[in-house]
Protein backbone atom coordinates (compact mmCIF):
# COMPACT_ATOMS: atom_id res chain seq x y z
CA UNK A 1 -3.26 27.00 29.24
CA UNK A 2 -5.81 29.89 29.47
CA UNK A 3 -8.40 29.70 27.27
CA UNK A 4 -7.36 33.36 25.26
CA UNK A 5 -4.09 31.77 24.43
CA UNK A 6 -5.97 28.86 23.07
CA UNK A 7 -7.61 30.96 21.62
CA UNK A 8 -4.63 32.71 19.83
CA UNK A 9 -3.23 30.05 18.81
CA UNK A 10 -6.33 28.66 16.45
CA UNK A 11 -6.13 32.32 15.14
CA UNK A 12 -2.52 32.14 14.89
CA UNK A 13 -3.19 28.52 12.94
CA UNK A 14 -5.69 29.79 10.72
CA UNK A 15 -3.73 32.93 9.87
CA UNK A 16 -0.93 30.23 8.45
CA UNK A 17 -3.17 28.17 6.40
CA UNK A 18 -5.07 30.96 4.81
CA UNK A 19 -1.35 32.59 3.58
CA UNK A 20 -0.70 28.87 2.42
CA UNK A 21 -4.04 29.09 0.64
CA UNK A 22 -3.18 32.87 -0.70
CA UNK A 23 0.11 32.57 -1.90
CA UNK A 24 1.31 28.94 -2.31
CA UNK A 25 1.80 28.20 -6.20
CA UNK A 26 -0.97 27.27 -7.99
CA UNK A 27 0.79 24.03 -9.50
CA UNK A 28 2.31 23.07 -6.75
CA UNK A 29 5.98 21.98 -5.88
CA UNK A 30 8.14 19.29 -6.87
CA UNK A 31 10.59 17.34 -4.78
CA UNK A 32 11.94 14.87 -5.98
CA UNK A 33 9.23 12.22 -7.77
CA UNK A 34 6.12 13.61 -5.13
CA UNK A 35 3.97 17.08 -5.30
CA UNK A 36 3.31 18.89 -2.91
CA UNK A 37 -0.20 21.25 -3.27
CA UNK A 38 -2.08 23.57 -0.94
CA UNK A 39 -5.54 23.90 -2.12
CA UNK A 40 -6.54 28.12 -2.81
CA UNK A 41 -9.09 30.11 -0.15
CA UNK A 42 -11.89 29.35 -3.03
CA UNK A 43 -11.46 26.19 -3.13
CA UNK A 44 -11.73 25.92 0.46
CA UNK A 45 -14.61 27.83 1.19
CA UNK A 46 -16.33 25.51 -1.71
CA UNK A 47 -15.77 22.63 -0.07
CA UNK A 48 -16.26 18.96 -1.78
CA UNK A 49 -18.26 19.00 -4.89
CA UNK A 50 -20.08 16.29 -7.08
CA UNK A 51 -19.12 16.62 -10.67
CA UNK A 52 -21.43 17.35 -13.23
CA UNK A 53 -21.46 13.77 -14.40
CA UNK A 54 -24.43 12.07 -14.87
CA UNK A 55 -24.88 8.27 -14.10
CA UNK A 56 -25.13 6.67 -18.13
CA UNK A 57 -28.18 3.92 -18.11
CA UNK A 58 -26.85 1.58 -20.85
CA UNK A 59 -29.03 -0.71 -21.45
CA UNK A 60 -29.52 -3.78 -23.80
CA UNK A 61 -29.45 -2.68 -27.65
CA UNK A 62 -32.57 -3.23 -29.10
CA UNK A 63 -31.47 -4.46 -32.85
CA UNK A 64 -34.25 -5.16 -35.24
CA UNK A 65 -34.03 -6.84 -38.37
CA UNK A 66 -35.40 -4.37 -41.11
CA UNK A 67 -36.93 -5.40 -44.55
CA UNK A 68 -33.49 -3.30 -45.96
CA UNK A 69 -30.41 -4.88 -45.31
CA UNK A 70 -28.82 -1.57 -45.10
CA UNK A 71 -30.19 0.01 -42.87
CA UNK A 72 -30.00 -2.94 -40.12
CA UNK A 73 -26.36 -3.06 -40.30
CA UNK A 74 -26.40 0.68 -40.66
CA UNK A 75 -28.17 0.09 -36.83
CA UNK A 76 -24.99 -2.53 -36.11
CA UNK A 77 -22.82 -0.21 -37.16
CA UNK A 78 -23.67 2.38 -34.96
CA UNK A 79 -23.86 -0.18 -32.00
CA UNK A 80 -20.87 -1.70 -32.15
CA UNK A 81 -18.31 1.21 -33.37
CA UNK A 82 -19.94 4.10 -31.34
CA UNK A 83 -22.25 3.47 -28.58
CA UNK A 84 -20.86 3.27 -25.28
CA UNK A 85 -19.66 -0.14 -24.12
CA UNK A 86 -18.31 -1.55 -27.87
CA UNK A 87 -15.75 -3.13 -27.96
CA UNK A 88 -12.32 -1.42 -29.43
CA UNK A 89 -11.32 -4.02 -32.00
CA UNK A 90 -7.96 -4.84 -33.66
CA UNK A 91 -7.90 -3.07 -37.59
CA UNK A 92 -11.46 -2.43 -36.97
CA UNK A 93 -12.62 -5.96 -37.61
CA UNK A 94 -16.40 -6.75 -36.76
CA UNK A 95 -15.51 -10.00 -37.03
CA UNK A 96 -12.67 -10.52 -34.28
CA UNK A 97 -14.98 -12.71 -31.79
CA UNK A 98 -16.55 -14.99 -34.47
CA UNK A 99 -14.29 -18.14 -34.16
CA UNK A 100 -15.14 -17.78 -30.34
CA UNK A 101 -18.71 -18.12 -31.03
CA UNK A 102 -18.50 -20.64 -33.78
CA UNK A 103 -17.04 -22.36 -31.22
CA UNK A 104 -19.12 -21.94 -28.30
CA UNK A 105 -22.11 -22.75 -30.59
CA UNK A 106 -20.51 -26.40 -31.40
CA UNK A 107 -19.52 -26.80 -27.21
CA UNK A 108 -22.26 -28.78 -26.62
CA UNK A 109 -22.69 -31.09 -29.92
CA UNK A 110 -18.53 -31.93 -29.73
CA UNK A 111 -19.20 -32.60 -25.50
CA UNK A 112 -16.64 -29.90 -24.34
CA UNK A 113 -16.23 -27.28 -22.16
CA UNK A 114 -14.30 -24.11 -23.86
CA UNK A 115 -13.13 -21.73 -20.63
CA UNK A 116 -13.08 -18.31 -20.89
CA UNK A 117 -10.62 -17.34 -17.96
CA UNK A 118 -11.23 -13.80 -16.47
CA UNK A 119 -7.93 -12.72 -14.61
CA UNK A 120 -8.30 -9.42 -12.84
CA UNK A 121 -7.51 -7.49 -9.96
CA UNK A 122 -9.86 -6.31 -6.57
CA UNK A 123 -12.54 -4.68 -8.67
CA UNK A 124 -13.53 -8.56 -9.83
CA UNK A 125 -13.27 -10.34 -6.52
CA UNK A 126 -15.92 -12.79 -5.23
CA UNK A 127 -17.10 -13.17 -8.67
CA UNK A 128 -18.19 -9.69 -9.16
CA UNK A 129 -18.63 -8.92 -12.77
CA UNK A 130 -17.44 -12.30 -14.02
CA UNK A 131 -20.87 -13.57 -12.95
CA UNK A 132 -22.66 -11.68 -15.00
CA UNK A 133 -21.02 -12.68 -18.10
CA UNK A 134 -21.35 -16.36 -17.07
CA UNK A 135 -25.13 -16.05 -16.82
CA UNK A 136 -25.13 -14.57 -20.32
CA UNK A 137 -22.26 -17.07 -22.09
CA UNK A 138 -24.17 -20.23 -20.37
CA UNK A 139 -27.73 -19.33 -20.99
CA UNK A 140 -26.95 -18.74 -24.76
CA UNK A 141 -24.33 -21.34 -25.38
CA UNK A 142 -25.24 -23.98 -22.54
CA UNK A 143 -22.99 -24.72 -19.54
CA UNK A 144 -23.07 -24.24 -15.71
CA UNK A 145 -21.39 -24.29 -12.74
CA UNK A 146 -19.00 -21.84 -11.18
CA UNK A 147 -15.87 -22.92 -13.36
CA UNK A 148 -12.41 -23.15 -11.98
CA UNK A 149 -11.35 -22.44 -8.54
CA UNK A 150 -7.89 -22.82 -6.35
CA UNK A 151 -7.56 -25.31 -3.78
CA UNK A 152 -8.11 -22.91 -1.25
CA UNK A 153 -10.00 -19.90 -1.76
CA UNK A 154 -8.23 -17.16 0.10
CA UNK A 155 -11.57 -14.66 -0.77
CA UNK A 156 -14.59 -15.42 -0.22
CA UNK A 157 -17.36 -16.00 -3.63
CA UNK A 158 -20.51 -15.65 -4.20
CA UNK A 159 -20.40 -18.52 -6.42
CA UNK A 160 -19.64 -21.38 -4.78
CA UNK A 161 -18.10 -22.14 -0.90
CA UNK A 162 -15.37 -24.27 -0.39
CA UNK A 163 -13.16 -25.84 2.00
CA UNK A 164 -9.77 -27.81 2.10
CA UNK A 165 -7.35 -29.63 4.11
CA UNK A 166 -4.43 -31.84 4.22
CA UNK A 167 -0.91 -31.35 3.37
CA UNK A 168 -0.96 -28.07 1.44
CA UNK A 169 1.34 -24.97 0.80
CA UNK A 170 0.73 -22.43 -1.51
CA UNK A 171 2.89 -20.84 -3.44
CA UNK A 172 1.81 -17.82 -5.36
CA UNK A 173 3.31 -14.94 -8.44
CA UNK A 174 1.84 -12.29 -5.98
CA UNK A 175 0.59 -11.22 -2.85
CA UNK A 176 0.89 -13.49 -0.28
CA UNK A 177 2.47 -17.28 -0.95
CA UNK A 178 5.88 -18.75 -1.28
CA UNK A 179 7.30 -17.80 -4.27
CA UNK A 180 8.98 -20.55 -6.90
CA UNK A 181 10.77 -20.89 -9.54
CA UNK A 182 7.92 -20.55 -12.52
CA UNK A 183 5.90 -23.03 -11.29
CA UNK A 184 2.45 -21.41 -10.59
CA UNK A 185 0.13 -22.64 -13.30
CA UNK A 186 -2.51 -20.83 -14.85
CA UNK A 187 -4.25 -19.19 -11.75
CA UNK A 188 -0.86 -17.35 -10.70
CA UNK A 189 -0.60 -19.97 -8.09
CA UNK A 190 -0.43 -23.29 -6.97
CA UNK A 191 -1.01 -25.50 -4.23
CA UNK A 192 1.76 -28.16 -3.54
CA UNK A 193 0.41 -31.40 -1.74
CA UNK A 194 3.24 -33.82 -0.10
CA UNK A 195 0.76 -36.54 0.41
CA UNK A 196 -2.59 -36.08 0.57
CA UNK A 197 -5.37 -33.48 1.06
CA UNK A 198 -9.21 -33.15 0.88
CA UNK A 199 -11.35 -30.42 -0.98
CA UNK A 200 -14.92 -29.72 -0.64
CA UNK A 201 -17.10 -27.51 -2.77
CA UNK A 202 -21.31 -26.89 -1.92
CA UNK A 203 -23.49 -24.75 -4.02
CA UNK A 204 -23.48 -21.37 -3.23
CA UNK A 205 -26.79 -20.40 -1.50
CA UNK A 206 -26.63 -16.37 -2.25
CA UNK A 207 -30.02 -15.54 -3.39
CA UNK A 208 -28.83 -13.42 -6.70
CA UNK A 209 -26.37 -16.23 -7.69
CA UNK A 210 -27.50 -17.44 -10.89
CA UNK A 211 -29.23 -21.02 -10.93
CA UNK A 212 -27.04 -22.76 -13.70
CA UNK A 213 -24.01 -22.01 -11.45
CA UNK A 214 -25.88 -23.83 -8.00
CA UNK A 215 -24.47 -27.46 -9.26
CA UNK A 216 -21.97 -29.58 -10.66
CA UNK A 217 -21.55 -32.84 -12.79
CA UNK A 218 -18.44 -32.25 -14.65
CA UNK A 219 -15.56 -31.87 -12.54
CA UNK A 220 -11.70 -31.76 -13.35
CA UNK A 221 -8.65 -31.37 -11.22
CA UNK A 222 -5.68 -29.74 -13.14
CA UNK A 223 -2.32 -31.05 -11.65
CA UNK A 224 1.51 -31.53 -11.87
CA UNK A 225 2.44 -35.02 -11.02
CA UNK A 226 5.66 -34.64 -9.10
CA UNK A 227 6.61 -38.59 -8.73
CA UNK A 228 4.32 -40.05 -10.47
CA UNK A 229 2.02 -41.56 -7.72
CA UNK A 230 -0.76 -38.93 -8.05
CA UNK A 231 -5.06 -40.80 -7.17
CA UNK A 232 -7.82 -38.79 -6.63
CA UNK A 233 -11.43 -40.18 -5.70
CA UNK A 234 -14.73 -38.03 -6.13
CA UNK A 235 -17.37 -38.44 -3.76
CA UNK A 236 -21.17 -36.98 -3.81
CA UNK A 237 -24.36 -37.86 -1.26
CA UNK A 238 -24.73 -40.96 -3.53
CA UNK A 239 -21.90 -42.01 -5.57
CA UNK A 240 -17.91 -42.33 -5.03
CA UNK A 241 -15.79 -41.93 -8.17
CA UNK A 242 -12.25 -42.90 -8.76
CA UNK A 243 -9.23 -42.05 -10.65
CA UNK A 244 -5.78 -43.84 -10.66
CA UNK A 245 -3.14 -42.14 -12.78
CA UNK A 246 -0.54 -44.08 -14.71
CA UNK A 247 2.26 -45.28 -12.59
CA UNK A 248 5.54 -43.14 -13.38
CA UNK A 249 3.13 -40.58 -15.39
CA UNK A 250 4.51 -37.13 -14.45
CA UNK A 251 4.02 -33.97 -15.94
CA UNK A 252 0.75 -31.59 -16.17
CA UNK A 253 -2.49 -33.62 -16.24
CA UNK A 254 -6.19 -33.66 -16.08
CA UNK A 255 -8.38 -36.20 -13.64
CA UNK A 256 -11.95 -36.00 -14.89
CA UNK A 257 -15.43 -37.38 -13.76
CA UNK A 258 -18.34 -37.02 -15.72
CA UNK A 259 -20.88 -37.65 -12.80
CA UNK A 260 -24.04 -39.84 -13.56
CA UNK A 261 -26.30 -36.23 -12.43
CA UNK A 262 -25.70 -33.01 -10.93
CA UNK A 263 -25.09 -32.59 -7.29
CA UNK A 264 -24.94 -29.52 -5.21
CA UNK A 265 -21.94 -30.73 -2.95
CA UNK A 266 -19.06 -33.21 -3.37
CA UNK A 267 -15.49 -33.60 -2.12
CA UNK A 268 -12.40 -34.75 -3.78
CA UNK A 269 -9.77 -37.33 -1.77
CA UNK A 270 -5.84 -36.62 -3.36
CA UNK A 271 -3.00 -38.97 -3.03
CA UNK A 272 0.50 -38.27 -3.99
CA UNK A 273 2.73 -35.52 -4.42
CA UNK A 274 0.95 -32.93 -6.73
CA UNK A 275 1.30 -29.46 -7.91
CA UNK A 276 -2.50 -28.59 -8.00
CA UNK A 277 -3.40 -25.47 -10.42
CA UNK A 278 -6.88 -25.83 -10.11
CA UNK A 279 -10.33 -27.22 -9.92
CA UNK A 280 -13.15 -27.04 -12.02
CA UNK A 281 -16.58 -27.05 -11.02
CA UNK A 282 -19.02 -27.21 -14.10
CA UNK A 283 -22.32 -28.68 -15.40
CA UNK A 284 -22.29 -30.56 -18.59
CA UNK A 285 -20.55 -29.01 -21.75
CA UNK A 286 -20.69 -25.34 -23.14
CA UNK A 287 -18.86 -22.83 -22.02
CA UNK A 288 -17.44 -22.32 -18.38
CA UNK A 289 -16.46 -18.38 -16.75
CA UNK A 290 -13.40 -18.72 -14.45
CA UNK A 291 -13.36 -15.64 -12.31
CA UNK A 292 -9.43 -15.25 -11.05
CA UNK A 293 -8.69 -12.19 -8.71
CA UNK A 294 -5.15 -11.31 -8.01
CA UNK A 295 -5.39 -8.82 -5.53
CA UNK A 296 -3.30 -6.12 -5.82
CA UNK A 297 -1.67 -7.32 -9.24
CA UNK A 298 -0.88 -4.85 -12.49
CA UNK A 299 -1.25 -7.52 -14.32
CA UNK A 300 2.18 -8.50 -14.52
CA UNK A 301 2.13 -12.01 -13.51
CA UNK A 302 2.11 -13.71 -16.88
CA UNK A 303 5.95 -13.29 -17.49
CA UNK A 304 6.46 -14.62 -14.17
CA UNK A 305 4.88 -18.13 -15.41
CA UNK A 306 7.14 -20.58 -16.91
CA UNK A 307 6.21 -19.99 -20.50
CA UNK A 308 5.86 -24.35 -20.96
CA UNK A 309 3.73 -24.70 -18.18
CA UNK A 310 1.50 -22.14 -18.93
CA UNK A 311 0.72 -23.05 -22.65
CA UNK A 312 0.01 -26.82 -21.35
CA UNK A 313 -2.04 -25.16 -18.74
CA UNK A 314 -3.85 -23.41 -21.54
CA UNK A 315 -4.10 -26.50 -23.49
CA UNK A 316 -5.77 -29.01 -20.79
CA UNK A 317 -8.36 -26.55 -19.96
CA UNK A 318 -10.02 -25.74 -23.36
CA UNK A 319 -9.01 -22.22 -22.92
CA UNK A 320 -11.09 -20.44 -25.81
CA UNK A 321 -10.81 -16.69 -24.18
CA UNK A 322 -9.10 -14.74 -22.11
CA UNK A 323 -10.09 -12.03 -19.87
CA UNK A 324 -7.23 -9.17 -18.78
CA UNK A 325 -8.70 -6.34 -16.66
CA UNK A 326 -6.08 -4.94 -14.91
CA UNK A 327 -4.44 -1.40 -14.46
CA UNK A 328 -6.06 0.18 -10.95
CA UNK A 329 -3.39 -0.85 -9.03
CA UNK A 330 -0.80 1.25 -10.74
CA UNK A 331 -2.85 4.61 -11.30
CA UNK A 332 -1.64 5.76 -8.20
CA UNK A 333 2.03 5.62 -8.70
CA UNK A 334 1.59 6.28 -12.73
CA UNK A 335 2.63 10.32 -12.28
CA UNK A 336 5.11 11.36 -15.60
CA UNK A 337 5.72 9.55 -18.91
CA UNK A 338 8.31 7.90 -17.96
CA UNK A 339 6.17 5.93 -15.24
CA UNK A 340 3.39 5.25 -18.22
CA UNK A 341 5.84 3.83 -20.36
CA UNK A 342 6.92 1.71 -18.24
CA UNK A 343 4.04 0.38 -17.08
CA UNK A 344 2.68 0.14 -20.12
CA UNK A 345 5.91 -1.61 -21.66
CA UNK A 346 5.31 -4.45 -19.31
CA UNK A 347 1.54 -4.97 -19.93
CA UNK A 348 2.72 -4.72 -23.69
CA UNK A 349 5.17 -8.36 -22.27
CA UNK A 350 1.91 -9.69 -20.82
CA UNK A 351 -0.39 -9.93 -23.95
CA UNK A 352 2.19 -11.18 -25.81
CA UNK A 353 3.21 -13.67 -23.44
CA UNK A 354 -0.32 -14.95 -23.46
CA UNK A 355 -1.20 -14.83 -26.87
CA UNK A 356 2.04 -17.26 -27.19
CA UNK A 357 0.98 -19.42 -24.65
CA UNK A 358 -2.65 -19.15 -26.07
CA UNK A 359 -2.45 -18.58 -29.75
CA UNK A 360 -5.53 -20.12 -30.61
CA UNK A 361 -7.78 -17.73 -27.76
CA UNK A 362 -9.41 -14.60 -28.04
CA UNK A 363 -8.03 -12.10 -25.60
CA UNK A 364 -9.90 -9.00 -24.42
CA UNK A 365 -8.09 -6.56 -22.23
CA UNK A 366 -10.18 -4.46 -20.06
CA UNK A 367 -8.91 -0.96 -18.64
CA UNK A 368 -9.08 0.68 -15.48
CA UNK A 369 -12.49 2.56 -14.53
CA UNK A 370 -12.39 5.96 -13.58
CA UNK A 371 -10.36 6.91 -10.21
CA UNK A 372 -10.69 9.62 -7.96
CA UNK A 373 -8.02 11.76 -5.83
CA UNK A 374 -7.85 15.06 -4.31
CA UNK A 375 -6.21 17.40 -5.68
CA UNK A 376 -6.73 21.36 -4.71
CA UNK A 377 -9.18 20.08 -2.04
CA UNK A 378 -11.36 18.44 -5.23
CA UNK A 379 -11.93 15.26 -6.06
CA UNK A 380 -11.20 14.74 -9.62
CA UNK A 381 -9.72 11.82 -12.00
CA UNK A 382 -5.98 11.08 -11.48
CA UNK A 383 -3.90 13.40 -13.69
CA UNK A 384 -2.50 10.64 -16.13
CA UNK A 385 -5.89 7.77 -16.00
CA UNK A 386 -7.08 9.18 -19.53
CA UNK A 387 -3.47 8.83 -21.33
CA UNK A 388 -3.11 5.41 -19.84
CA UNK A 389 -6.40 4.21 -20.86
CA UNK A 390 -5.76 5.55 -24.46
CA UNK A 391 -1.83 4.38 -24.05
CA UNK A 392 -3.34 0.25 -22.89
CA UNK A 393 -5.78 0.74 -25.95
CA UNK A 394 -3.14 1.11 -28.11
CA UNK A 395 -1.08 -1.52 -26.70
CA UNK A 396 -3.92 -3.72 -26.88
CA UNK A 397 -5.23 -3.56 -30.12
CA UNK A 398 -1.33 -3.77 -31.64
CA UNK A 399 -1.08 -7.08 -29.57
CA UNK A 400 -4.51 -7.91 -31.99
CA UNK A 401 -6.52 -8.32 -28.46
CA UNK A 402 -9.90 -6.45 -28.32
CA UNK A 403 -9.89 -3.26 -25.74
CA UNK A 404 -13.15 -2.74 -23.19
CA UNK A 405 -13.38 0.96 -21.80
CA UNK A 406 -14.60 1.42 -18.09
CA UNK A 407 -13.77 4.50 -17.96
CA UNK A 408 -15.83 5.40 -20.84
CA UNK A 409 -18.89 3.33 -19.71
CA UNK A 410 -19.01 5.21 -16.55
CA UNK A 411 -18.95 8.67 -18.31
CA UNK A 412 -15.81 9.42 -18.39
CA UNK A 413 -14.06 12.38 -16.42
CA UNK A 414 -14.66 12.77 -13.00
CA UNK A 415 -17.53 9.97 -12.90
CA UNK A 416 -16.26 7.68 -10.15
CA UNK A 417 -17.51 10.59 -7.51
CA UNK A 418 -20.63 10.73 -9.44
CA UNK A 419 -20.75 7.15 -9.15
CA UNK A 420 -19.79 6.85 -5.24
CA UNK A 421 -22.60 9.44 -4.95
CA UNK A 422 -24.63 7.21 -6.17
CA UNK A 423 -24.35 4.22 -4.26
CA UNK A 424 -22.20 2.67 -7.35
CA UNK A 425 -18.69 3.07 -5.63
CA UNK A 426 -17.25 2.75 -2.13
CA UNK A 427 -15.87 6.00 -0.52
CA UNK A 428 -12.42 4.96 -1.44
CA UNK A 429 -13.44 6.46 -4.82
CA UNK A 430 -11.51 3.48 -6.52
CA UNK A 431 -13.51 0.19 -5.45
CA UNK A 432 -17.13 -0.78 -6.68
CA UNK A 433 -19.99 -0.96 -4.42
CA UNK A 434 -22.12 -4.37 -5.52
CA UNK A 435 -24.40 -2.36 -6.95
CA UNK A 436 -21.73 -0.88 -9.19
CA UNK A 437 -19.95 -4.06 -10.57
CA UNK A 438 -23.28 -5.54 -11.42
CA UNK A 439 -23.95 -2.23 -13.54
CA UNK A 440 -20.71 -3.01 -15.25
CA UNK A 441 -20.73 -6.52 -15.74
CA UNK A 442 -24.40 -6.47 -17.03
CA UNK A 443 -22.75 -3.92 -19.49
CA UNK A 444 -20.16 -5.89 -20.34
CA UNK A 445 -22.34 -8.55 -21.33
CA UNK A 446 -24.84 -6.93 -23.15
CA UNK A 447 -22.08 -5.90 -25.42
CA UNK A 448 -20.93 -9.17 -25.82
CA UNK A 449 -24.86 -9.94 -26.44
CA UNK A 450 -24.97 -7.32 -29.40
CA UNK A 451 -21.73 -8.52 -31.19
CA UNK A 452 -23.13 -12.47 -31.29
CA UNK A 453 -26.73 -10.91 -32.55
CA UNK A 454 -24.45 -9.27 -35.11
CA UNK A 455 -21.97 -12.49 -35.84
CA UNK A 456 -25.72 -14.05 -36.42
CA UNK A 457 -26.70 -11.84 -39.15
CA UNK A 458 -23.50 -11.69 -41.05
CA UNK A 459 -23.12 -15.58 -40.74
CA UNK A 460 -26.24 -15.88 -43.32
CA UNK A 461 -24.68 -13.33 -45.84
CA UNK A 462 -22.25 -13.78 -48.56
CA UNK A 463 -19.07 -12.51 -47.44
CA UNK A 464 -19.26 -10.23 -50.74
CA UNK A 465 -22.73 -8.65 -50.17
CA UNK A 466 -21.43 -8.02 -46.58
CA UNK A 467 -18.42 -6.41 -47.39
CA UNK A 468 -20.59 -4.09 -49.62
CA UNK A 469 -23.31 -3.32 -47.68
CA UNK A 470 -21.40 -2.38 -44.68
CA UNK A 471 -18.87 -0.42 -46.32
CA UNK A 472 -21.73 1.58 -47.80
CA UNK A 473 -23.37 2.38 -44.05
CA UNK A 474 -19.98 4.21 -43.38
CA UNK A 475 -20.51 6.94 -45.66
């Protein structure tokens, strides 16, 4: 072709798009359940811009107690109903997580472990933002190790590597897996053994991995004897350890070794035919941080557990709180009301499945973060993110679970480009950088730091002269 038809042609091209830009409608079209936009000529000659957001620093509150009793829960007050990164909690009750840390205080005296399971999607795989809780739950309540962990761990973690073998299939509530009829235990999944099979766990050796979680001396495999026949033996570098299950004893079980000390690397030996759920991996007693990703889940996986299993599940573990922080995955297709209610109908099945399951644990749901998408040739927040977040909120605190806001941690509207600007988000303006979870988790737990300072105070008050006091700080 000669190069002034090539040259016509571009012309010709750009002709086309700048009548698209001039007098395609400013809302766009709608076929069917899709839009279709066309960004305008200002737009385009703008280009991509940053919003206006500015990266919050939320650090630690600094609470001091004050020789008036007033005014120092006048200072609670304002930290834990306003500033951001409280906690949303059911009728407004300050004092929702106080059986959680009466009993995490007495985890250590009564020799148990009480689990807080953290069940998320993408944003918490390899242990991202679950870690950061752990190191703040086990250095004030005791504890250690990395908690509970699959057979196989499909995704790499920072806090612990594993390996398995044997006679194994998986069989999962999502993503890849077999799928069966209930049966999938408290991680979503299970791995079914037909005779025998081998894991292996070693302290992680990632230099920001917190020490408590490099070792482990109280270990327990979580299983469904099939025919009864189920043996497991626990080996370290100096001691073997066995465990023999009653003949003809079916049914979900734990096997549990107390190990003489810690040890940074061990392997369990599994006979029988077993439905394994999990394995945890913790030091001493206190309180253990389970970080489970299902990748790609909404969060809908609950309802898809046989409602019998999952409450023994619950019960065998010492589950004392549980972690939902899902929504991400179904921004994208969330696009009219009808969509949102849906979506939200089914996360409204989910808490209430697990608070049946659970009744005795606290349950915090956490919301998506901000999410960006172009729209007009601008990155912005998707269209219906803030009436989700406010509709799961809602859902949330009806279903007497505590709501934690992302969204409003990172600034709100249009922050996740600020935040990808800043090295705190990958370019897929949806998925946190390292940097970025750590930022939240830290949050996270720093909030959960400020409501046990406050549970503290309130503990050595008369119920009476609290309700008083604090109901004079609100005027």
């Amino acid at each position: 072709m000669k190069p002034y038809k090539i040259f016509l042609f571009i012309v010709l091209i750009i002709g086309a798009l700048a009548v698209g830009c001039r007098f395609f409608p400013k809302d766009g079209i709608k076929i069917g359940n899709k839009e279709l936009h066309f960004p305008s000529l200002d737009d385009v000659l703008a280009g991509d811009q940053t919003p206006d957001v500015a990266i919050k620093e939320i650090d630690s509150v600094e609470l001091k107690h004050l020789n008036d009793l007033k005014d120092t829960l006048q200072q609670y007050r304002h930290a834990v109903t306003e500033l951001p990164g409280h906690f949303y909690l059911p009728n407004d009750d300050v004092s929702f997580f106080d059986r959680f840390f009466a009993r995490a205080e007495q985890a250590r005296a009564n020799h148990e472990v009480v689990r807080i399971l953290h069940y998320g999607d993408s944003q918490i795989e390899m242990d991202r933002i679950s870690c950061n809780i752990r190191a703040w739950f086990q250095k004030t309540f005791g504890g250690g190790g990395p908690g509970m962990v699959p057979v196989i761990q499909t995704i790499p973690s920072f806090a612990v590597s594993q390996y398995a073998s044997g006679d194994l299939t998986m069989y999962a509530s999502y993503g890849d897996g077999a799928r069966t009829n209930g049966n999938y235990g408290l991680m979503a999944k299970c791995y079914r053994m037909g005779s025998g099979a081998t894991f292996g766990a070693n302290a992680s050796r990632h230099g920001d991995t917190d020490s408590r979680v490099k070792k482990f001396s109280n270990i327990t495999v979580l299983y469904n004897d099939r025919t009864g026949n189920f043996s497991a033996t626990l080996k370290d570098r100096k001691s073997s350890y066995s465990q023999t299950q009653s003949p003809g004893l079916t049914g979900v079980h734990t096997c549990h070794w107390l190990m003489d000390s810690a040890t940074t690397s061990l392997q369990i030996s599994m006979q029988g035919s077993a439905d394994i759920y999990g394995i945890m991996l913790d030091d001493g007693y206190g309180v253990a941080v389970d970080n489970i990703p299902l990748r790609g889940s909404s969060g809908n996986q609950f309802t898809l557990i046989t409602d019998t299993l999952l409450r023994s599940c619950y019960k065998q573990a010492n589950v004392g709180m549980i972690i939902l922080q899902f929504g991400g995955n179904s921004v994208p297709v969330i696009y009219n009301d009808k969509s949102l209610s849906n979506y939200c109908q089914s996360i409204d099945k989910q808490i209430k499945r697990v608070r049946k399951t659970c009744p005795d644990a606290t349950i915090l749901f956490i919301g998506p973060s901000d999410m960006s998408t172009r729209r007009g040739g601008k990155l912005d927040t998707y269209p219906m993110l803030p009436q989700l977040i406010d509709s799961l909120r809602t859902i949330a605190l009806r279903n007497h679970a505590a709501y934690w806001d992302i969204y409003e941690v990172m600034g709100g509207q249009g922050s996740m480009v600020a935040w990808a600007h800043n090295g705190l988000a990958g370019p897929d303006y949806v998925h946190f950088t390292p940097a970025g979870a750590r930022k939240v988790g830290q949050t996270l737990a720093n909030s959960f730091a400020t409501m046990y300072e406050f549970y503290r105070t309130r503990k050595n008050m008369p119920k009476q002269q609290f309700d008083t006091l604090w109901t004079a700080t609100a005027r």
